[in-house]
N, C-alpha and C. Protein backbone atom coordinates (compact mmCIF):
# COMPACT_ATOMS: atom_id res chain seq x y z
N UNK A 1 44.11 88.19 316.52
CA UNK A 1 44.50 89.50 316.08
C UNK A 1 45.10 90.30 317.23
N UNK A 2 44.64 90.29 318.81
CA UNK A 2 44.75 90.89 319.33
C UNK A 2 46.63 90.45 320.12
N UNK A 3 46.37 88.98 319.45
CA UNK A 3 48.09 88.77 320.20
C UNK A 3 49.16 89.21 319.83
N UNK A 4 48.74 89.40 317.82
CA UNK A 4 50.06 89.79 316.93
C UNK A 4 50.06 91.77 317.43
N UNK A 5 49.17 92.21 317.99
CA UNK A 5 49.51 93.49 318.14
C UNK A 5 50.56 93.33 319.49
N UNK A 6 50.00 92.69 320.55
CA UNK A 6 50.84 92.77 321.53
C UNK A 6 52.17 91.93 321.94
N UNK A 7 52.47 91.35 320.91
CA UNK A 7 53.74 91.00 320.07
C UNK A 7 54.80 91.95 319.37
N UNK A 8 53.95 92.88 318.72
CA UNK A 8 54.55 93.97 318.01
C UNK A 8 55.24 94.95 319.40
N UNK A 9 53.94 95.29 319.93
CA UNK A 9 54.40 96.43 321.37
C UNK A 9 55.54 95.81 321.70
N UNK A 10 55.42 94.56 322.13
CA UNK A 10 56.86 93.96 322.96
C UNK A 10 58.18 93.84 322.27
N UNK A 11 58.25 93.82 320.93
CA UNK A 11 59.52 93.75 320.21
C UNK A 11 59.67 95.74 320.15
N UNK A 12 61.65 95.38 320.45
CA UNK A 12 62.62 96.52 320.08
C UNK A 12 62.05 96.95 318.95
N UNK A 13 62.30 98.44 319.10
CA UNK A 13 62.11 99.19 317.79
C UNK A 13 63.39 98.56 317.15
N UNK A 14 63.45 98.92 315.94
CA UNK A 14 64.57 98.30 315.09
C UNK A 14 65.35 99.53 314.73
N UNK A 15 66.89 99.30 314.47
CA UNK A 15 67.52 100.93 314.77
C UNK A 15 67.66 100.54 312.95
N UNK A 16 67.56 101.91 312.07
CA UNK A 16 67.82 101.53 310.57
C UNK A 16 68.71 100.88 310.06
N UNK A 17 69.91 101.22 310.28
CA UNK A 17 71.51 100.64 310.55
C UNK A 17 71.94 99.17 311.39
N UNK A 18 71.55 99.14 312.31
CA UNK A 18 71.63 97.85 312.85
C UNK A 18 72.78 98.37 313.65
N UNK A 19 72.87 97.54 314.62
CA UNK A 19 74.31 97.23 315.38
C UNK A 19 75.59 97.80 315.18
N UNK A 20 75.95 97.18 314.16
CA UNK A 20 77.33 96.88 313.28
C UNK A 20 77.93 98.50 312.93
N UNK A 21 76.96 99.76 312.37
CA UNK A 21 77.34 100.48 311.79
C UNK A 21 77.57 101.25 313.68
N UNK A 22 76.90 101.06 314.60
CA UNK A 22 77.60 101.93 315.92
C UNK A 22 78.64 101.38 316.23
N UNK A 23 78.76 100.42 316.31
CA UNK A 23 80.50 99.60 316.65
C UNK A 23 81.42 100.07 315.81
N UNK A 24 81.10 100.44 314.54
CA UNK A 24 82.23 101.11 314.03
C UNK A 24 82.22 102.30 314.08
N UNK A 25 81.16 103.62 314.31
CA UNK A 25 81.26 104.59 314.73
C UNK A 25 82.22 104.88 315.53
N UNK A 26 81.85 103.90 316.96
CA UNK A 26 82.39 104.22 318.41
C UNK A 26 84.31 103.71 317.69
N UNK A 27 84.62 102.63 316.60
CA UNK A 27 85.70 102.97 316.69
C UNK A 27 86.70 103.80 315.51
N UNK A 28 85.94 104.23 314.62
CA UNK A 28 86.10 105.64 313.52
C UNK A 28 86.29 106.64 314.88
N UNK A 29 85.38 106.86 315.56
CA UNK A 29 85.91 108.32 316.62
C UNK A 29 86.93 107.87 317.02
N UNK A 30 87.51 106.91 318.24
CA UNK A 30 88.17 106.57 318.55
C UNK A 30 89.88 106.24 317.83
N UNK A 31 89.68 106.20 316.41
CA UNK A 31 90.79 106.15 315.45
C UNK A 31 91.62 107.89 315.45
N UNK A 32 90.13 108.59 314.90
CA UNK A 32 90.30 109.90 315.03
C UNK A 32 91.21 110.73 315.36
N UNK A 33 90.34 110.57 316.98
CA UNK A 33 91.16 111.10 318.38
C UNK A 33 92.65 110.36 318.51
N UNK A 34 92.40 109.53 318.16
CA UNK A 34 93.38 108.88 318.35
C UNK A 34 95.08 109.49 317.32
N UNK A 35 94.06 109.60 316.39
CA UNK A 35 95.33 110.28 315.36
C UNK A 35 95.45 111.87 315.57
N UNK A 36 94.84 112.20 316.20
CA UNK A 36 95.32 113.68 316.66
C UNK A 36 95.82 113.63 317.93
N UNK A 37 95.42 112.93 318.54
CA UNK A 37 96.64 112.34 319.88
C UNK A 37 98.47 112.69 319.59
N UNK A 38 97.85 111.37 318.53
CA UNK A 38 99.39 111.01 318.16
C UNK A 38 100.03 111.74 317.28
N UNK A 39 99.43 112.99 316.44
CA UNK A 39 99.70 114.12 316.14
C UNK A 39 100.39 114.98 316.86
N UNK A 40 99.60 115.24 317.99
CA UNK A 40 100.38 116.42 318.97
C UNK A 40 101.58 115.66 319.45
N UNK A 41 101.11 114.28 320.20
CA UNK A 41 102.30 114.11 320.81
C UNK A 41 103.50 113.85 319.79
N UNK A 42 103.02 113.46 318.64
CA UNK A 42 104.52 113.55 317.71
C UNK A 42 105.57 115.00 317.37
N UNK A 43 104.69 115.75 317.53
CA UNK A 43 105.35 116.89 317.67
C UNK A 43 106.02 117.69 319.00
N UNK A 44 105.84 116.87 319.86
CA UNK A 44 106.44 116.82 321.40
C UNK A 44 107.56 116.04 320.75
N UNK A 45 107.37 114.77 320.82
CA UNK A 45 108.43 113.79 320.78
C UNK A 45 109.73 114.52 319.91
N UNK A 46 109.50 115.46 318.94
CA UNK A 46 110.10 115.38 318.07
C UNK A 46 111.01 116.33 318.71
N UNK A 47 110.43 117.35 319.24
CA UNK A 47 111.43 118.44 320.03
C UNK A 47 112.14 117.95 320.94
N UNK A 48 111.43 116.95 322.04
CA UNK A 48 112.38 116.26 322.65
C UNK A 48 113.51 115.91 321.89
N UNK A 49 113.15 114.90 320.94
CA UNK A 49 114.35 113.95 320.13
C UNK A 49 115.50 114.92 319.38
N UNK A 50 114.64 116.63 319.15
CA UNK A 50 115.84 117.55 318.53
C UNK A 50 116.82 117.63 320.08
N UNK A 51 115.91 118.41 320.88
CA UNK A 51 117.26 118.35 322.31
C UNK A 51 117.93 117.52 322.99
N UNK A 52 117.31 115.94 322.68
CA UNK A 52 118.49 115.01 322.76
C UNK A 52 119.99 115.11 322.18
N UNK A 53 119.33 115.14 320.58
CA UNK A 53 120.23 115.12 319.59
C UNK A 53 121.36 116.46 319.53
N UNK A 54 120.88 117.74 320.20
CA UNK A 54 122.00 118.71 319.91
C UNK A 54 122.88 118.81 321.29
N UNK A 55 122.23 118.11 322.28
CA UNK A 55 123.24 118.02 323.35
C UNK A 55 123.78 119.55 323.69
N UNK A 56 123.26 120.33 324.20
CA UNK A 56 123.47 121.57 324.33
C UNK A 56 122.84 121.87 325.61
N UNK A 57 123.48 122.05 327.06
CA UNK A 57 123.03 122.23 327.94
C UNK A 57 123.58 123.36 328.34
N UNK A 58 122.76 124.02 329.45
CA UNK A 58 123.30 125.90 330.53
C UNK A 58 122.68 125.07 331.76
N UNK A 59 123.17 125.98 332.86
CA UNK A 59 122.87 126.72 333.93
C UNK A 59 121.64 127.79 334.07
N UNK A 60 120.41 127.58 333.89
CA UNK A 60 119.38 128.37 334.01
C UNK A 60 118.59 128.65 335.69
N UNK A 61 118.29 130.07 335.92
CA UNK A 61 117.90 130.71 336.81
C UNK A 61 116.64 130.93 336.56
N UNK A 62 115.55 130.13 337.41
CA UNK A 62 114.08 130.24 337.48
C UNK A 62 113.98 132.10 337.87
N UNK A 63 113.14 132.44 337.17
CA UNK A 63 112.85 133.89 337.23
C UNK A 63 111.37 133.65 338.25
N UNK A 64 110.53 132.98 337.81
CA UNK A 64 108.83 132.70 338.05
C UNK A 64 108.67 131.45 337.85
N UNK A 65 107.83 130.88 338.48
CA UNK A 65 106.86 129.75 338.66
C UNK A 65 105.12 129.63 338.31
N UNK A 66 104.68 129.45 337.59
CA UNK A 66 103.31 129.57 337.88
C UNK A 66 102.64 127.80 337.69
N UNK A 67 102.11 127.44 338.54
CA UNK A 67 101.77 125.87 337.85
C UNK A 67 102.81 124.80 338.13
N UNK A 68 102.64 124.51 336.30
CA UNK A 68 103.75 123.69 336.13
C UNK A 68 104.94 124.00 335.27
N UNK A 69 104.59 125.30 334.86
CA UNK A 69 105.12 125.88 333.88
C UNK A 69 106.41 127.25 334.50
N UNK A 70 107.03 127.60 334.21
CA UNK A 70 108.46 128.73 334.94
C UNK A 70 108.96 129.11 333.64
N UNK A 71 109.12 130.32 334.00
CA UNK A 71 110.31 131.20 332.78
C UNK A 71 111.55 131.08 333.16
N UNK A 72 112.18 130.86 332.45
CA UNK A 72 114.03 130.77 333.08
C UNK A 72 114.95 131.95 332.07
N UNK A 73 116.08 132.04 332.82
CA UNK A 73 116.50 132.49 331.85
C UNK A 73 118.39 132.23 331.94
N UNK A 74 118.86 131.63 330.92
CA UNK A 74 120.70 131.44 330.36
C UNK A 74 120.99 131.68 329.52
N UNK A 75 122.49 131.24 329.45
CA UNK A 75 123.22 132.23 328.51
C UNK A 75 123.35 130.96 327.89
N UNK A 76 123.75 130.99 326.54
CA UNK A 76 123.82 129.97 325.49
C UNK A 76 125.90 130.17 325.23
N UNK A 77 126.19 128.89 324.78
CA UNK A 77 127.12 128.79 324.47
C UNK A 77 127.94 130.03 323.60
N UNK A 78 127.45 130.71 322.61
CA UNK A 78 127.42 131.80 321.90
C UNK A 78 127.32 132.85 322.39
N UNK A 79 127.09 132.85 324.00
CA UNK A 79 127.09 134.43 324.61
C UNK A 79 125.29 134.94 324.45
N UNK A 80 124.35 134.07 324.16
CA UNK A 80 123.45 135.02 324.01
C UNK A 80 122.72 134.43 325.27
N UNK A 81 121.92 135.19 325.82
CA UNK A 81 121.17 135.61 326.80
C UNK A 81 120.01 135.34 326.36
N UNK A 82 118.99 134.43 327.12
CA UNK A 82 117.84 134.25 326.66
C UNK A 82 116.88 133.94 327.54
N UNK A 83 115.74 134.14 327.13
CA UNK A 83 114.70 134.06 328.39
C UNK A 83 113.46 132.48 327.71
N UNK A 84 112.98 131.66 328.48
CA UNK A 84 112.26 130.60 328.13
C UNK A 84 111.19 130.50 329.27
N UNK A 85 110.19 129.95 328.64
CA UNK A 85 108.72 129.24 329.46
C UNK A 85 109.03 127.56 329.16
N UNK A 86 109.01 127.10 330.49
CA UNK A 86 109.41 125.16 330.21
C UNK A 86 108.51 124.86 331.10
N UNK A 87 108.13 123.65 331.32
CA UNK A 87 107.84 122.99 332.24
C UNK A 87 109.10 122.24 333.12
N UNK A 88 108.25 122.88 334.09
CA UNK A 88 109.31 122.25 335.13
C UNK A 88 109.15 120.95 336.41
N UNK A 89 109.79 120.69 337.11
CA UNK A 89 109.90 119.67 338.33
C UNK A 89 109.46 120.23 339.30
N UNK A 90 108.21 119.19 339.92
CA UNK A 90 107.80 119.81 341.00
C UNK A 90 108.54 120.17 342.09
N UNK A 91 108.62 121.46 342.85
CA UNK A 91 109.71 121.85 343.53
C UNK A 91 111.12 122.85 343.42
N UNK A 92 110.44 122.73 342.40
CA UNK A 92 111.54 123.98 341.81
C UNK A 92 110.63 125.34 342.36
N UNK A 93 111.74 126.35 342.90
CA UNK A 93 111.26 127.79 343.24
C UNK A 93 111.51 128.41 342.24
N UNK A 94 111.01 129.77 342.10
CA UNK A 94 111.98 130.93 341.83
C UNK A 94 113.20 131.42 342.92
N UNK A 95 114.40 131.52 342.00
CA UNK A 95 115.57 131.70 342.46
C UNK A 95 116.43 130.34 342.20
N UNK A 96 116.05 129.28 341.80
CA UNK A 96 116.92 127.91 341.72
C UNK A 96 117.32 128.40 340.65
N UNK A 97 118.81 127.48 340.26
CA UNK A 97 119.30 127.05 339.23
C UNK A 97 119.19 125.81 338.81
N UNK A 98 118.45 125.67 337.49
CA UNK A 98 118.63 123.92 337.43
C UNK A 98 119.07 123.91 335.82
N UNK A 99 119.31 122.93 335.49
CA UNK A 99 119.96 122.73 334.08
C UNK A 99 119.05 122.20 333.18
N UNK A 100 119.15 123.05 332.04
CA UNK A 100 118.47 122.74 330.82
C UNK A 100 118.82 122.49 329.61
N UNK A 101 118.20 121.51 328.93
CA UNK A 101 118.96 121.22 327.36
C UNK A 101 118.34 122.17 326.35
N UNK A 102 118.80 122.97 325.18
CA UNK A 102 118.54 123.77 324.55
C UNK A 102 118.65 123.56 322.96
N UNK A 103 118.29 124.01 321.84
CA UNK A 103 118.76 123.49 320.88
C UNK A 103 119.30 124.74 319.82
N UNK A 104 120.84 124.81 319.39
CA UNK A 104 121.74 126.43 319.19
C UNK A 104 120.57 127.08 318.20
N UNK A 105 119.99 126.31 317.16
CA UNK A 105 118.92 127.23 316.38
C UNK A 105 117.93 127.68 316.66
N UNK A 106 117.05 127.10 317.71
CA UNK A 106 116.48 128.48 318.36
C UNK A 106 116.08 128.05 319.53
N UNK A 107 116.78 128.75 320.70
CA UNK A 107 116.96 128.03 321.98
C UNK A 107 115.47 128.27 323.45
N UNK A 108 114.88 129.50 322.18
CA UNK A 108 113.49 129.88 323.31
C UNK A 108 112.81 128.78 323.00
N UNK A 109 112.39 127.91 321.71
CA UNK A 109 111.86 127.67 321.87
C UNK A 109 112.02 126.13 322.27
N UNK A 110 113.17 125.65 321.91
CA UNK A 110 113.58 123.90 322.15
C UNK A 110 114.29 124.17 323.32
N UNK A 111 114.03 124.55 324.29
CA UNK A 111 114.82 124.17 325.55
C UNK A 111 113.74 123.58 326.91
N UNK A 112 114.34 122.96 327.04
CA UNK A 112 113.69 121.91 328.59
C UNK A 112 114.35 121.74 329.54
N UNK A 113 113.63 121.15 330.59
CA UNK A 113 114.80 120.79 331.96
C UNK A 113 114.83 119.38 332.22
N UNK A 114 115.68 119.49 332.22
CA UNK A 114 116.81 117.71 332.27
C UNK A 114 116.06 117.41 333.11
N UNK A 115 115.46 117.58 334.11
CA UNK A 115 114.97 116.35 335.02
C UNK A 115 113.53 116.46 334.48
N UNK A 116 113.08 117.15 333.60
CA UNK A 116 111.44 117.11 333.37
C UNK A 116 111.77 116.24 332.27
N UNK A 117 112.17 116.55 331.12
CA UNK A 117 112.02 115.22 329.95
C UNK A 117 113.28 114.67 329.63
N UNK A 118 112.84 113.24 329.95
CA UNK A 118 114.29 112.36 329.94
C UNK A 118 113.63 111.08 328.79
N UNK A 119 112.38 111.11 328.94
CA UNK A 119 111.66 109.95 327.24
C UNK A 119 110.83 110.86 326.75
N UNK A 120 111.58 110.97 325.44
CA UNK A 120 110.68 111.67 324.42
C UNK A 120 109.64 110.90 323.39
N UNK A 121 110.09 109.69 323.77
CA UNK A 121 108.56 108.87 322.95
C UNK A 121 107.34 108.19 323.88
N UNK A 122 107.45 109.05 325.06
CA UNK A 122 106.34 108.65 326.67
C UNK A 122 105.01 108.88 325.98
N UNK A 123 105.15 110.36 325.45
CA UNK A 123 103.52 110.86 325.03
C UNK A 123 103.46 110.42 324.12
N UNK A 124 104.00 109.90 323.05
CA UNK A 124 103.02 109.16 321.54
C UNK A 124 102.50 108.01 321.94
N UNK A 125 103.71 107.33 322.67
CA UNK A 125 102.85 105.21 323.45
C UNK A 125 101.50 105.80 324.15
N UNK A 126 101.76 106.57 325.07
CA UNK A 126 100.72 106.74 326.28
C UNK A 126 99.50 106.86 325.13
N UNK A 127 99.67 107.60 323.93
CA UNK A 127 98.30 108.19 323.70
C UNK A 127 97.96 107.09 322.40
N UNK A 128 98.65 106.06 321.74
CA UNK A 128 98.34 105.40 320.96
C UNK A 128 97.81 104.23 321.90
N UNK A 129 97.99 103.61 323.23
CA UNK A 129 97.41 102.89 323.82
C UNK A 129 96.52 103.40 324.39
N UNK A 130 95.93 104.64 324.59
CA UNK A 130 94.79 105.01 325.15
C UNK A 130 93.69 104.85 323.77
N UNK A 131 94.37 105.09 322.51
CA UNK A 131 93.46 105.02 321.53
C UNK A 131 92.69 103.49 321.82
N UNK A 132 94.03 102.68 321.40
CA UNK A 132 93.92 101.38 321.06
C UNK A 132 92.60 100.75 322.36
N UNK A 133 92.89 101.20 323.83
CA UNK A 133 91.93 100.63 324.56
C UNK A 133 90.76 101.16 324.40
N UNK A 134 90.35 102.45 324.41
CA UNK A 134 88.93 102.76 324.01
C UNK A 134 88.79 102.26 322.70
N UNK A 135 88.97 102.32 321.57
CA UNK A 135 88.41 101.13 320.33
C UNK A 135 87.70 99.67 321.04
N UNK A 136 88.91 99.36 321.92
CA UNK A 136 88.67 97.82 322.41
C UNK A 136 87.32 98.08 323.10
N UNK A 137 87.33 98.89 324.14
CA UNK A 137 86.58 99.14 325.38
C UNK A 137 84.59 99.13 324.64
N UNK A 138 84.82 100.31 322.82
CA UNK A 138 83.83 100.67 322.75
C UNK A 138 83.21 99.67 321.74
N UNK A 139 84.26 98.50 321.26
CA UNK A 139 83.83 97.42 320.44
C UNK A 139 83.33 96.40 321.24
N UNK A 140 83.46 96.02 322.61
CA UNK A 140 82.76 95.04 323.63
C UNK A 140 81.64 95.62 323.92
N UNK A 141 81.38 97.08 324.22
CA UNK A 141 80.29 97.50 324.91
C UNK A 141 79.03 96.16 324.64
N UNK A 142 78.38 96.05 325.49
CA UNK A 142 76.57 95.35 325.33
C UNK A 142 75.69 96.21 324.50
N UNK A 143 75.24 95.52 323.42
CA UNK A 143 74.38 96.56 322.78
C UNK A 143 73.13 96.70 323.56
N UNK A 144 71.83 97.54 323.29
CA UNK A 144 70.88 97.59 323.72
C UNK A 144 69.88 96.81 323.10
């Protein structure tokens, strides 16, 4: 009698679920994130792929710097005058001119600088293979 108790002490508690249902937890989150990843960055990509597509570049004058981020401000083909927040290249001051692609329907907000985005489908890969490896990463884990 006294062995089957200390048999019992020595065996794992038993988890209700078993194994199987955390392995797919860890990769249900991982799908998730993953699709809101590739959410945002699709909506990057896409602005990129509009300012590819309208080919509309100025002459823009950094006003401010803060970060990574600068307000600029050019004149659009149409004469209008406009002011923008982009991310910019490290090294850029205030007072440079550097060139930016813009898009004519609304140029505050689709405009970038040519040397900052040149692949507009960088952030959807980057973040669908970050999905894809944590799934992998959290389906090997060693269980306990």
């Amino acid at each position: 009698m006294a062995d089957r108790s200390a048999d019992r002490r020595r065996q794992r508690p038993r988890r209700p679920f078993g194994m199987a249902v955390g392995r797919w937890l860890g990769v249900l989150v991982c799908a998730g994130s993953g699709l809101v990843l590739l959410t945002v960055a699709g909506q990057y990509g896409d602005r990129d792929l509009r300012l590819l597509r309208s080919d509309h570049r100025a002459e823009a004058t950094v006003l401010e710097r803060t970060g990574r981020q600068g307000r600029v401000v050019f004149t659009t083909d149409d004469r209008r005058t406009v002011a923008a927040e982009i991310d910019m290249v490290a090294g850029t001051r205030s007072g440079d001119v550097i060139t930016v692609r813009y898009h004519p329907d609304d140029p505050t907000w689709y405009v970038a600088d040519t040397a900052a985005h040149f692949w507009p489908f960088l952030l959807p890969a980057i973040a669908l293979a970050g999905a894809v490896c944590l799934g992998r990463i959290l389906w090997l884990l060693p269980t306990p």
